[in-house]
PDB file of N, CA and C in Angstrom:
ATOM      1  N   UNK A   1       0.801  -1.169   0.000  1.00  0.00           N
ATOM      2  CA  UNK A   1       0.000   0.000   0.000  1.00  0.00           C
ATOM      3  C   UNK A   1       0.848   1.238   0.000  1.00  0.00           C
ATOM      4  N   UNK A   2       1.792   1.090  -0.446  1.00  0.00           N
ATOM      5  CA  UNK A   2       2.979   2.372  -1.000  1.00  0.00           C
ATOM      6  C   UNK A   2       2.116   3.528  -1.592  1.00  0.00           C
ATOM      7  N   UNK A   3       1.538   3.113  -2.663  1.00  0.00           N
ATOM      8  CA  UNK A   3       0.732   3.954  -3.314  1.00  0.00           C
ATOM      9  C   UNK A   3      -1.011   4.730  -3.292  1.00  0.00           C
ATOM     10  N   UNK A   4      -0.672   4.102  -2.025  1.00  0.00           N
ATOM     11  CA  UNK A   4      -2.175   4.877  -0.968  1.00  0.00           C
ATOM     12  C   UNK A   4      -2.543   6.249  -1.141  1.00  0.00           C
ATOM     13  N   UNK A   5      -3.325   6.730  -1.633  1.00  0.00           N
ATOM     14  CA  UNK A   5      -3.887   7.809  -1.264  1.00  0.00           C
ATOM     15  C   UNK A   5      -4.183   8.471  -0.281  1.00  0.00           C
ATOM     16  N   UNK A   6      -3.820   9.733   0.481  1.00  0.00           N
ATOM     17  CA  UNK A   6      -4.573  10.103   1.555  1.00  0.00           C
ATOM     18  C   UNK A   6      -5.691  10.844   0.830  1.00  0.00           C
ATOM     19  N   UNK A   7      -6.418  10.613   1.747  1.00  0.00           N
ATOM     20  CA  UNK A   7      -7.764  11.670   1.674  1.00  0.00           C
ATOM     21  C   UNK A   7      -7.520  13.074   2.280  1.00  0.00           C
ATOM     22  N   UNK A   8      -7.687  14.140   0.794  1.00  0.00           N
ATOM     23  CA  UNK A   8      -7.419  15.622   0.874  1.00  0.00           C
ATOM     24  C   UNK A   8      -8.530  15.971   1.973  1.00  0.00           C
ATOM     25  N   UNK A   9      -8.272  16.677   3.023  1.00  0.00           N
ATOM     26  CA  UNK A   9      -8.641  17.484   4.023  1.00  0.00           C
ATOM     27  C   UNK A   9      -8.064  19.116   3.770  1.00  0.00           C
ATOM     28  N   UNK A  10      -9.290  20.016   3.602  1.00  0.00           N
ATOM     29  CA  UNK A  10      -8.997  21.514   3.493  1.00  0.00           C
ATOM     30  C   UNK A  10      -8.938  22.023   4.591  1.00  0.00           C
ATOM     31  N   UNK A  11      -8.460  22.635   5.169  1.00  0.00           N
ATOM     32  CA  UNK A  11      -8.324  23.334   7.073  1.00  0.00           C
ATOM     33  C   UNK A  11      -9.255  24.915   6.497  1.00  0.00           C
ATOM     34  N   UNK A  12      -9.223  24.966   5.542  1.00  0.00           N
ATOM     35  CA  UNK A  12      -9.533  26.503   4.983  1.00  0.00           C
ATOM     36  C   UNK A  12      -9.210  27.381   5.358  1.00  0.00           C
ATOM     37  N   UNK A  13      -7.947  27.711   5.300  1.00  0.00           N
ATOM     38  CA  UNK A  13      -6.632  28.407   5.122  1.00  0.00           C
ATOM     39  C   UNK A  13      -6.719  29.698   4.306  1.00  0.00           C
ATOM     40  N   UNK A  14      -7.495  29.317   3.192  1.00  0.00           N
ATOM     41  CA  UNK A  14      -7.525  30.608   2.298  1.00  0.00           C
ATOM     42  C   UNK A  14      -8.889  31.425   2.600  1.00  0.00           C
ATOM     43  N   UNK A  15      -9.848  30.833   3.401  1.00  0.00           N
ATOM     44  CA  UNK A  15     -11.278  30.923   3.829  1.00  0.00           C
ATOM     45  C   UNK A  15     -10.998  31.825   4.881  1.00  0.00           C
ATOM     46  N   UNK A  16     -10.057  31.377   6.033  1.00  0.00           N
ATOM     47  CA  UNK A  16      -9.837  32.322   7.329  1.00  0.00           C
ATOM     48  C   UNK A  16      -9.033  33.192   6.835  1.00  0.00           C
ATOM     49  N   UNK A  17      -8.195  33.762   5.836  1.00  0.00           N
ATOM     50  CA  UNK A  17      -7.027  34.854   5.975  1.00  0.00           C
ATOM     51  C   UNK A  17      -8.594  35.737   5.888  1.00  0.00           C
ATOM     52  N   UNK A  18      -9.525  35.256   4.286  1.00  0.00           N
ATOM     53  CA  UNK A  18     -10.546  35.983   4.158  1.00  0.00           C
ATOM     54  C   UNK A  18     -11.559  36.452   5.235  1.00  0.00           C
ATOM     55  N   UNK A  19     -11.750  35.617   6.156  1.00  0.00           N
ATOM     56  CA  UNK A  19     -12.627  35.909   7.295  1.00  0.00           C
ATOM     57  C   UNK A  19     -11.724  37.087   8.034  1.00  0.00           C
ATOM     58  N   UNK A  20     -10.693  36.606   8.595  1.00  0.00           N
ATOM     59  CA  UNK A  20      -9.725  37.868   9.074  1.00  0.00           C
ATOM     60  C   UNK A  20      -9.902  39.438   8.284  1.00  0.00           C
ATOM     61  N   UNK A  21      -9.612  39.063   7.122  1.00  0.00           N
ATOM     62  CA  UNK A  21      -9.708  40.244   6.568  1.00  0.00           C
ATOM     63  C   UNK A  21     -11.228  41.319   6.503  1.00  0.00           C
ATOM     64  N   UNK A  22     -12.229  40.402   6.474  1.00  0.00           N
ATOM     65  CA  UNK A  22     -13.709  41.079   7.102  1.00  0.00           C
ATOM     66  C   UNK A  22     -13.773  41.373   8.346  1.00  0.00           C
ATOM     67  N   UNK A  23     -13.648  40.967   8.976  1.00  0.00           N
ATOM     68  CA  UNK A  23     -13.323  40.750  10.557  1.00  0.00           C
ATOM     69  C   UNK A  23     -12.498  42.309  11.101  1.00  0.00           C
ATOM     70  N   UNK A  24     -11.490  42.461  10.255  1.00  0.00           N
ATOM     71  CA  UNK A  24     -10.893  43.578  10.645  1.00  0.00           C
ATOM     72  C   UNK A  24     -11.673  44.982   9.590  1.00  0.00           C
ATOM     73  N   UNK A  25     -12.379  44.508   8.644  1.00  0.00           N
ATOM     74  CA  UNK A  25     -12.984  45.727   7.851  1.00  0.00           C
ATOM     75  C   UNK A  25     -14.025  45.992   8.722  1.00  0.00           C
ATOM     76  N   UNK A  26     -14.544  44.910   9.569  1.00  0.00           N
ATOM     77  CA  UNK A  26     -15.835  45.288  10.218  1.00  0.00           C
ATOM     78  C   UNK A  26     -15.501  46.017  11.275  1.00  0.00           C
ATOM     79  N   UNK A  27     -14.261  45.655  11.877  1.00  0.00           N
ATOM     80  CA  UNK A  27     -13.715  46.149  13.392  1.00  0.00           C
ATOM     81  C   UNK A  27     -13.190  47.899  12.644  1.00  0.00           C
ATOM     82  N   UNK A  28     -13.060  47.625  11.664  1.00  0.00           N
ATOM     83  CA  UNK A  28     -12.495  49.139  11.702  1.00  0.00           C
ATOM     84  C   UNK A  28     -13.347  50.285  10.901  1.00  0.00           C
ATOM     85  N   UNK A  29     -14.682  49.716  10.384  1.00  0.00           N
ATOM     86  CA  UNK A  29     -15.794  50.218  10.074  1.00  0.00           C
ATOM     87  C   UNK A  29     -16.882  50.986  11.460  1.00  0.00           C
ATOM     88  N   UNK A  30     -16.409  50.057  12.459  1.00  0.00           N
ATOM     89  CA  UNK A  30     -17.264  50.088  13.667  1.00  0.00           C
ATOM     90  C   UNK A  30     -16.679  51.205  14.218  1.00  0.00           C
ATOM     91  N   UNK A  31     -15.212  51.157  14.266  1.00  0.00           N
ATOM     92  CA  UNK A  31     -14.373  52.163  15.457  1.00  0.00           C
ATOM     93  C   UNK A  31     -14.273  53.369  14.029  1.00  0.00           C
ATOM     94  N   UNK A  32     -14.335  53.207  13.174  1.00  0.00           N
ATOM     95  CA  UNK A  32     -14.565  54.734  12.301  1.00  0.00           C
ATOM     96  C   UNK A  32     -16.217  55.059  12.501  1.00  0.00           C
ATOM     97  N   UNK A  33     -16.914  54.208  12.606  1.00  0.00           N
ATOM     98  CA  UNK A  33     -18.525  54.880  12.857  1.00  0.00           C
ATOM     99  C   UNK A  33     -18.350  55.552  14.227  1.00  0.00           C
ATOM    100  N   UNK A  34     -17.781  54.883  15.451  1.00  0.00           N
ATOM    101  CA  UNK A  34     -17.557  55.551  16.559  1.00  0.00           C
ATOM    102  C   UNK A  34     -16.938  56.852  16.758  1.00  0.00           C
ATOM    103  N   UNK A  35     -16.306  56.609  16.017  1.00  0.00           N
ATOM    104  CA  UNK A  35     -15.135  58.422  15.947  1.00  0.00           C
ATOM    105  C   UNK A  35     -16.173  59.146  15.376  1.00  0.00           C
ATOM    106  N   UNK A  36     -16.753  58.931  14.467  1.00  0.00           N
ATOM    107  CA  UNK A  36     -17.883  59.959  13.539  1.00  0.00           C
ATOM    108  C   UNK A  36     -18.564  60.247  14.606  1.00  0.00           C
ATOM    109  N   UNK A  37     -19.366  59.290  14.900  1.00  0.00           N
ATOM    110  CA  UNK A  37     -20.480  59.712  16.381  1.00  0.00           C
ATOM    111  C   UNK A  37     -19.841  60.612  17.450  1.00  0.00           C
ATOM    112  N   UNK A  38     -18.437  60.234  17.868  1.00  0.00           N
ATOM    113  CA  UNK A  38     -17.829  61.145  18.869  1.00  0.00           C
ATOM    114  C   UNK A  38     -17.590  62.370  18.203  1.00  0.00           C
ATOM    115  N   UNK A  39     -17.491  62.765  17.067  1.00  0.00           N
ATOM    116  CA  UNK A  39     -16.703  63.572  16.599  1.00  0.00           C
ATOM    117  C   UNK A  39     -18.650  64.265  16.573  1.00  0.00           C
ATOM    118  N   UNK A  40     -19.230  63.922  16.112  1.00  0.00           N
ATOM    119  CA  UNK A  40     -20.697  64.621  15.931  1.00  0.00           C
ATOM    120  C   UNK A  40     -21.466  64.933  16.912  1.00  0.00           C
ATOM    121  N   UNK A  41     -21.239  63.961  18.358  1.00  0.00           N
ATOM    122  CA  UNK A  41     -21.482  64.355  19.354  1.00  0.00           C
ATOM    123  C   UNK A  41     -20.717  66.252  20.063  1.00  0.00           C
ATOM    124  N   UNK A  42     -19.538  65.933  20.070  1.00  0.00           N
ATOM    125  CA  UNK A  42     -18.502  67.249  20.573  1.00  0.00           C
ATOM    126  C   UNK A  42     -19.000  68.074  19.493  1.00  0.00           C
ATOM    127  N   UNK A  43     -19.380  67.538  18.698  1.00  0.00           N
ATOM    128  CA  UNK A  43     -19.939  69.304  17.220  1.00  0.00           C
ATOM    129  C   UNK A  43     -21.165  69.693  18.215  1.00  0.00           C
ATOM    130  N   UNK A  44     -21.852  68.598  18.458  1.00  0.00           N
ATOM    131  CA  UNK A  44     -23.437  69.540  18.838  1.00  0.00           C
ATOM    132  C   UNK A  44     -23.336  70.221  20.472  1.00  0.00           C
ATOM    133  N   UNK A  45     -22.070  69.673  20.733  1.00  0.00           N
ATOM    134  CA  UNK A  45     -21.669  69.725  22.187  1.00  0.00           C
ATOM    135  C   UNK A  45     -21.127  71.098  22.350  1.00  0.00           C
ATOM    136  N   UNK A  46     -20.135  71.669  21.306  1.00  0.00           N
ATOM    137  CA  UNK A  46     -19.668  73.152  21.201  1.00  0.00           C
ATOM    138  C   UNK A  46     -20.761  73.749  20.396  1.00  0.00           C
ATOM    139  N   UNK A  47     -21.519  73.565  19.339  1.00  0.00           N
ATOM    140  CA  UNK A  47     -22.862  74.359  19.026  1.00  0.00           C
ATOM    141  C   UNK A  47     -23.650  74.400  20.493  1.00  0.00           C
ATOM    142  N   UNK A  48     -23.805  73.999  21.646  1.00  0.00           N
ATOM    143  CA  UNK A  48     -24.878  74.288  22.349  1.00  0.00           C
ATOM    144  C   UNK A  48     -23.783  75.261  23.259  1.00  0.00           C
ATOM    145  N   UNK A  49     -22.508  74.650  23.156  1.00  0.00           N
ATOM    146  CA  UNK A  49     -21.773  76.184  24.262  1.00  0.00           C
ATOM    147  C   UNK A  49     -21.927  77.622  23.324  1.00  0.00           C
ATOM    148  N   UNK A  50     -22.030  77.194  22.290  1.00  0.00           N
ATOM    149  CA  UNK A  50     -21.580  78.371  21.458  1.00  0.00           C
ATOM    150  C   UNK A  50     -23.163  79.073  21.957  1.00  0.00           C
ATOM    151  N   UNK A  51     -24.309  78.891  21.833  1.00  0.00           N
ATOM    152  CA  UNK A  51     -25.570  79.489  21.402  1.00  0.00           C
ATOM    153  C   UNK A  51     -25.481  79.607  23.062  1.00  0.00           C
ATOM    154  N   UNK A  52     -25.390  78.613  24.080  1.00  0.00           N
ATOM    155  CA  UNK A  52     -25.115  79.191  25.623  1.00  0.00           C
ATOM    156  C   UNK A  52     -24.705  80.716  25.811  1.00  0.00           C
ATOM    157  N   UNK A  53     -23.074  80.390  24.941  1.00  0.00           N
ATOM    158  CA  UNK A  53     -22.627  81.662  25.429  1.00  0.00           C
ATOM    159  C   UNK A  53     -23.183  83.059  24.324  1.00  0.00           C
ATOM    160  N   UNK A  54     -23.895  83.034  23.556  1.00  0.00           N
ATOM    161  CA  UNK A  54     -24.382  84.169  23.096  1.00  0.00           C
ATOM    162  C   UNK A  54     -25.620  84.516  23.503  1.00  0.00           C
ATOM    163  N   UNK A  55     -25.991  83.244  24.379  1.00  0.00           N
ATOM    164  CA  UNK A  55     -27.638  83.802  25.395  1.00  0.00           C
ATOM    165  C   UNK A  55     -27.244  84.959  25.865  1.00  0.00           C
ATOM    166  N   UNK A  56     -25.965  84.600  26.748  1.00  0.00           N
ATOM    167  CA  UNK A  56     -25.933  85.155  27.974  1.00  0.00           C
ATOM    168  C   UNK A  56     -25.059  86.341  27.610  1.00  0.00           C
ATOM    169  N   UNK A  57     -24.781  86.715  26.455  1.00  0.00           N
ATOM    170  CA  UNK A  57     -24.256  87.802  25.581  1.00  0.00           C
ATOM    171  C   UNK A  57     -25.342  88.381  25.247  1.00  0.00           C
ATOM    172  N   UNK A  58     -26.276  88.231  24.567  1.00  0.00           N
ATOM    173  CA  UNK A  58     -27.604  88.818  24.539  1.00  0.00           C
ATOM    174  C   UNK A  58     -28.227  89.406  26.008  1.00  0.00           C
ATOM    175  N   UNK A  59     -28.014  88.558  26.466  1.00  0.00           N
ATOM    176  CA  UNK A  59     -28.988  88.601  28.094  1.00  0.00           C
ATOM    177  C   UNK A  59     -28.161  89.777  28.300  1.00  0.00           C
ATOM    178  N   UNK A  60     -26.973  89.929  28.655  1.00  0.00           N
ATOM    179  CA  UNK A  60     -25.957  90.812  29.099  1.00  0.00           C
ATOM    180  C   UNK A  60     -26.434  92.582  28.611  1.00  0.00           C
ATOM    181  N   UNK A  61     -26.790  92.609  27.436  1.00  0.00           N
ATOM    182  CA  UNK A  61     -26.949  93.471  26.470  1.00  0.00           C
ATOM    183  C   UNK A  61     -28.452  94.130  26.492  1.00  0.00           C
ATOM    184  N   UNK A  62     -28.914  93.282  26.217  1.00  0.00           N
ATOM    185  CA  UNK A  62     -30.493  93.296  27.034  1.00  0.00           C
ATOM    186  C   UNK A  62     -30.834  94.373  28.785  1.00  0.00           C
ATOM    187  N   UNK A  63     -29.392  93.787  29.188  1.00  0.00           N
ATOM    188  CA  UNK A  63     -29.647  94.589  30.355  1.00  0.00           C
ATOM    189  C   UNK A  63     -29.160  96.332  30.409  1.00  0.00           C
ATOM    190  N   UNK A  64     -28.016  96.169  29.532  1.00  0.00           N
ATOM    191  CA  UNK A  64     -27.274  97.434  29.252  1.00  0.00           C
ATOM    192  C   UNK A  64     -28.329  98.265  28.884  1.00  0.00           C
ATOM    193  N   UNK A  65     -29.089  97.534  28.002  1.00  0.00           N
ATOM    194  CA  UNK A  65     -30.346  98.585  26.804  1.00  0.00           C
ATOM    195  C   UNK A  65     -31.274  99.003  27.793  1.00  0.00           C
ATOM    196  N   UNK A  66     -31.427  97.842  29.074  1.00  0.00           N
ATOM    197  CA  UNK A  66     -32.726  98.185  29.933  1.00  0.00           C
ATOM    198  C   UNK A  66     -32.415  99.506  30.532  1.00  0.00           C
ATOM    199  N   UNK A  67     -30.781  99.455  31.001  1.00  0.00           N
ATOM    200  CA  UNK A  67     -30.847 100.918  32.230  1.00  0.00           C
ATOM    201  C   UNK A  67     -30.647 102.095  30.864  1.00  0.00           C
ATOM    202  N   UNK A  68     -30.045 101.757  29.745  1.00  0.00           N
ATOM    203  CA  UNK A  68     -29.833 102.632  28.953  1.00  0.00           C
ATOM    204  C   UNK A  68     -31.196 103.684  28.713  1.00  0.00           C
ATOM    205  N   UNK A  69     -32.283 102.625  29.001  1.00  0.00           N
ATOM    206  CA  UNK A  69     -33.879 103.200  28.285  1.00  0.00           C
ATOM    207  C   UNK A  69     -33.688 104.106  29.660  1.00  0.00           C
ATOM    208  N   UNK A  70     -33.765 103.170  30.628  1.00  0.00           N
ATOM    209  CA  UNK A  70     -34.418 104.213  32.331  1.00  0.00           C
ATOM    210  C   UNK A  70     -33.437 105.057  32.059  1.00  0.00           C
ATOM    211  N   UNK A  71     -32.542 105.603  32.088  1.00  0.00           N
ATOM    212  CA  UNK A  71     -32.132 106.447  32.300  1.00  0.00           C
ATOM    213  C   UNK A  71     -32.388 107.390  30.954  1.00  0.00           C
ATOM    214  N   UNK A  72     -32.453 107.023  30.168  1.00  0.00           N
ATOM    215  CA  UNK A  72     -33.153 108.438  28.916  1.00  0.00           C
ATOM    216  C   UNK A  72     -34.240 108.490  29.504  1.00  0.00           C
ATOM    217  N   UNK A  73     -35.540 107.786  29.953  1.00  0.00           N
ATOM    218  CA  UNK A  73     -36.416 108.306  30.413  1.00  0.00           C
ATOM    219  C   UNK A  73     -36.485 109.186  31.467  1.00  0.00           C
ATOM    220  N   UNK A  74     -35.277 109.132  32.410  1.00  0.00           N
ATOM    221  CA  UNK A  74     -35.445 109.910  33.469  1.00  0.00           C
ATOM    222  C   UNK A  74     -34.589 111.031  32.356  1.00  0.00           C
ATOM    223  N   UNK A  75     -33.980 111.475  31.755  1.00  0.00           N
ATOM    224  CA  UNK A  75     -33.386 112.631  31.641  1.00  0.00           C
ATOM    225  C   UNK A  75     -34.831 112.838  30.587  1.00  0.00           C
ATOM    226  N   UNK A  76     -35.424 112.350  29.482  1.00  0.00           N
ATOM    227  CA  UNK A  76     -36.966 112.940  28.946  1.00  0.00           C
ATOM    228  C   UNK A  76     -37.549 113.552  30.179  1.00  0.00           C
ATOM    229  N   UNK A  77     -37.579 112.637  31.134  1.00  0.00           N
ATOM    230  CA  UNK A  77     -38.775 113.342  31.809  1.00  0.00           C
ATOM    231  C   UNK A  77     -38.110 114.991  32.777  1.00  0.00           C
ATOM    232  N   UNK A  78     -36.810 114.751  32.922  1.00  0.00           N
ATOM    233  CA  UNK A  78     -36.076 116.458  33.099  1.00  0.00           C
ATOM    234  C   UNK A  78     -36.364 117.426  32.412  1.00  0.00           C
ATOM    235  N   UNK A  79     -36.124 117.269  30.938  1.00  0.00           N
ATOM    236  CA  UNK A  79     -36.500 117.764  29.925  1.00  0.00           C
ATOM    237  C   UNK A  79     -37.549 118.021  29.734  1.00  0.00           C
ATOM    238  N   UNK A  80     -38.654 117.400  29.849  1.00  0.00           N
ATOM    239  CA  UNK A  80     -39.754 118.074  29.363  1.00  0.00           C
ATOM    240  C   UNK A  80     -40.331 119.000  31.029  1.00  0.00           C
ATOM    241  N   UNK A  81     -39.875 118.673  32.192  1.00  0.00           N
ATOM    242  CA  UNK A  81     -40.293 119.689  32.875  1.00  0.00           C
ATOM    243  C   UNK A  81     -39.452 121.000  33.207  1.00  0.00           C
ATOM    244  N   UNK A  82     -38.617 120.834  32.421  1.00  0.00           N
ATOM    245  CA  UNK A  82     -37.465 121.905  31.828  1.00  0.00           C
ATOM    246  C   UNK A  82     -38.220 123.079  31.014  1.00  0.00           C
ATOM    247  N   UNK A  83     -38.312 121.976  29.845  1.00  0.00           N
ATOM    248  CA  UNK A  83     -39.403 122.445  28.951  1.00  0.00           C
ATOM    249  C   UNK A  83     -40.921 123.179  29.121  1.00  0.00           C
ATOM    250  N   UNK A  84     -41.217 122.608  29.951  1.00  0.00           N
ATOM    251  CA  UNK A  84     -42.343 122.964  30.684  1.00  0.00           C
ATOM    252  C   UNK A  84     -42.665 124.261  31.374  1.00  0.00           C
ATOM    253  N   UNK A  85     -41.478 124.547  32.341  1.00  0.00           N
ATOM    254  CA  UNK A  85     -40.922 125.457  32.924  1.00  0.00           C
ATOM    255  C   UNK A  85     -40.535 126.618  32.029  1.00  0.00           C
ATOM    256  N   UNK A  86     -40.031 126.741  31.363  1.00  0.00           N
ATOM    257  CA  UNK A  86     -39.824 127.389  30.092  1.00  0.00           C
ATOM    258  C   UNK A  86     -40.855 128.356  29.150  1.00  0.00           C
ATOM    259  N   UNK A  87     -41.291 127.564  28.730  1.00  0.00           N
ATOM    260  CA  UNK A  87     -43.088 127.903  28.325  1.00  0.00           C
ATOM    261  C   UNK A  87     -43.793 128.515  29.272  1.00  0.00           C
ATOM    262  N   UNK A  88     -43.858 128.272  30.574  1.00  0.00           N
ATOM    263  CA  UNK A  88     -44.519 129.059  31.771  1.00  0.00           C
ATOM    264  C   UNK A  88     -43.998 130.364  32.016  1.00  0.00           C
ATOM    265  N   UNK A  89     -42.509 130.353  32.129  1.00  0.00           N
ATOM    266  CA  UNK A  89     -42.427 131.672  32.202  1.00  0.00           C
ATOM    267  C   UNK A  89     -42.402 132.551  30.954  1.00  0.00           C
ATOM    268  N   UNK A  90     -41.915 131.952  29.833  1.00  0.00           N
ATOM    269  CA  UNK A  90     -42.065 132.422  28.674  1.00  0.00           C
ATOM    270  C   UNK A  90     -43.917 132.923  28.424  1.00  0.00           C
ATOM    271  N   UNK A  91     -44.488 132.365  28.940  1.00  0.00           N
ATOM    272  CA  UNK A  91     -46.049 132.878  28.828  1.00  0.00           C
ATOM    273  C   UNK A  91     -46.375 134.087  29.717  1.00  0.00           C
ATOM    274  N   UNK A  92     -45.861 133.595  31.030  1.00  0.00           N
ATOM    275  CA  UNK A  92     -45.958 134.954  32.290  1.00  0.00           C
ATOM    276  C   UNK A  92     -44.977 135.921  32.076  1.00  0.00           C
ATOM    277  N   UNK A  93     -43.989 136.322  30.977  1.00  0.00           N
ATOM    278  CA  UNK A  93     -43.052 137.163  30.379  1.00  0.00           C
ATOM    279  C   UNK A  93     -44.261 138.130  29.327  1.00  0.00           C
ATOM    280  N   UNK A  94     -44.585 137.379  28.191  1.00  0.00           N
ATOM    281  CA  UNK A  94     -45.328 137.824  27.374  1.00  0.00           C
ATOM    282  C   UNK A  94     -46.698 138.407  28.004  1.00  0.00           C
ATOM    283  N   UNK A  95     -47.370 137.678  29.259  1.00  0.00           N
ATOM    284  CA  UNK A  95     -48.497 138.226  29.591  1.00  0.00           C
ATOM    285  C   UNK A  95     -48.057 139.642  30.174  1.00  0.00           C
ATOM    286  N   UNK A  96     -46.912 139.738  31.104  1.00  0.00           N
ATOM    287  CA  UNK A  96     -46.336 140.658  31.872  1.00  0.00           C
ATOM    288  C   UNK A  96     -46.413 141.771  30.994  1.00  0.00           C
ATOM    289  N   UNK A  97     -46.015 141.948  29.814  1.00  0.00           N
ATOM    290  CA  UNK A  97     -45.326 142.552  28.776  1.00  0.00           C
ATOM    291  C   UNK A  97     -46.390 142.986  27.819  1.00  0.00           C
ATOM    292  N   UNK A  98     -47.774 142.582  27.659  1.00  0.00           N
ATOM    293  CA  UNK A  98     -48.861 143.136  27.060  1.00  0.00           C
ATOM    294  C   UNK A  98     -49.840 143.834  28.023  1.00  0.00           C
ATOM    295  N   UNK A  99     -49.626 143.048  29.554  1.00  0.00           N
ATOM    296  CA  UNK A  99     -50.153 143.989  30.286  1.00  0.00           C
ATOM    297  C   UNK A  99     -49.138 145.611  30.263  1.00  0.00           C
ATOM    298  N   UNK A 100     -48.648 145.295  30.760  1.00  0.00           N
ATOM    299  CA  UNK A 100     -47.947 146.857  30.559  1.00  0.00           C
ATOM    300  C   UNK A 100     -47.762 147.341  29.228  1.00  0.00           C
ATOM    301  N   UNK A 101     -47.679 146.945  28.363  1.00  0.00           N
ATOM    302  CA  UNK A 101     -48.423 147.370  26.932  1.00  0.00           C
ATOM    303  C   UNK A 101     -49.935 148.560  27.237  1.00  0.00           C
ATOM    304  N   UNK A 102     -51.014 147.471  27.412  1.00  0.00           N
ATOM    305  CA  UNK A 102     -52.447 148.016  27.513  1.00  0.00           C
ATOM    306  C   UNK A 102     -52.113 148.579  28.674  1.00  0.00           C
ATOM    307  N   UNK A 103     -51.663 148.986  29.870  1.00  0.00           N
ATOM    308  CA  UNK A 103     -51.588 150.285  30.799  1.00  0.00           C
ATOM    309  C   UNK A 103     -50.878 151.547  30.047  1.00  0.00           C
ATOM    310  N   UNK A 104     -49.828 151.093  29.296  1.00  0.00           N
ATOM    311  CA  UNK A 104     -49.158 152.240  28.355  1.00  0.00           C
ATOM    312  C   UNK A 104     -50.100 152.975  27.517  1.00  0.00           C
ATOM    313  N   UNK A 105     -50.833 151.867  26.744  1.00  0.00           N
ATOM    314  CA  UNK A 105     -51.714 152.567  26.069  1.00  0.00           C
ATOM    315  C   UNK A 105     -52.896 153.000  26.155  1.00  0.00           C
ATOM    316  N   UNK A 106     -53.289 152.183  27.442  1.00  0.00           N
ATOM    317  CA  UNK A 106     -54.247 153.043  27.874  1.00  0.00           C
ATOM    318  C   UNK A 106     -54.318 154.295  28.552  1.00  0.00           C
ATOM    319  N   UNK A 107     -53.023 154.531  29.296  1.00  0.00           N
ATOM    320  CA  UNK A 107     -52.315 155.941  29.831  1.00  0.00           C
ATOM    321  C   UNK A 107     -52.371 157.072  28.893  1.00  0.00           C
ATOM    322  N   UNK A 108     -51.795 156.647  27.572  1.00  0.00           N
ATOM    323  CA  UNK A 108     -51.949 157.599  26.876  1.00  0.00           C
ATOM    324  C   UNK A 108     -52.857 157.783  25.876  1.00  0.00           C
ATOM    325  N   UNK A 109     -53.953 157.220  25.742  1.00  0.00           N
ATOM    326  CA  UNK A 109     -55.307 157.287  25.311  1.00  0.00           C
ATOM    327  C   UNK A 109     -56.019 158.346  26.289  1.00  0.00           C
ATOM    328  N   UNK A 110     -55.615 158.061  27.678  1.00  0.00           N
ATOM    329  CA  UNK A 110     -56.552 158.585  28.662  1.00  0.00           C
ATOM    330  C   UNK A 110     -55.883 160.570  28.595  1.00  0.00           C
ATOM    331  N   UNK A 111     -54.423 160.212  28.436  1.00  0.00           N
ATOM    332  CA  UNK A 111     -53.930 162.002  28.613  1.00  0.00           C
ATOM    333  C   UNK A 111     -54.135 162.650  27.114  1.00  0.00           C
ATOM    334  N   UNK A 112     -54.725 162.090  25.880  1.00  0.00           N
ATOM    335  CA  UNK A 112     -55.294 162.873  25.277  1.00  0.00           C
ATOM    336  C   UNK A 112     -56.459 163.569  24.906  1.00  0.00           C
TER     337      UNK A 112
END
């Protein structure tokens, strides 16, 4: 029996390099989907600091404008009793000033 045949047995040798080689496309498909997700997570993570910190930049500004208003209103409201004041005597000037007008002229209506 020199010339015996063995019976071919495949271990599949060329089957596993191939499995390996999926094996690592999948492993490195997975850990690149992971980086994407991390990487998309920290994006929405600095978009929400970013819009945070321009709340509170707004908010900030918001407040500046608030005392900015009160205080023009308090100097309007100086002003118009400035104004006010003004006109009053400017009226009790002119009344002053036509009364003694009509005594003038009536003075000398009366000595002719």
């Amino acid at each position: 029996m020199e010339n015996e045949v063995t019976p071919f047995t495949y271990s599949g040798g060329a089957t596993g390099i191939m499995k390996s080689h999926v094996e690592l496309s999948c492993d490195q498909l997975y850990h690149s989907n992971c980086n994407v997700m991390q990487q998309r997570r920290q994006d929405m993570v600095n978009r929400e600091a970013l819009c945070y910190t321009r709340l509170h930049e707004a908010s900030l500004e918001a407040e500046a404008l608030r005392l900015e208003n009160n205080e023009l209103r308090s100097l309007k409201l100086h002003l118009k009793k400035e104004l006010d004041q003004l006109i009053r005597n400017r009226l009790s000037y002119d009344r002053a000033l036509l009364c003694n007008l009509f005594v003038r002229e009536k003075g000398n209506n009366e000595n002719l």
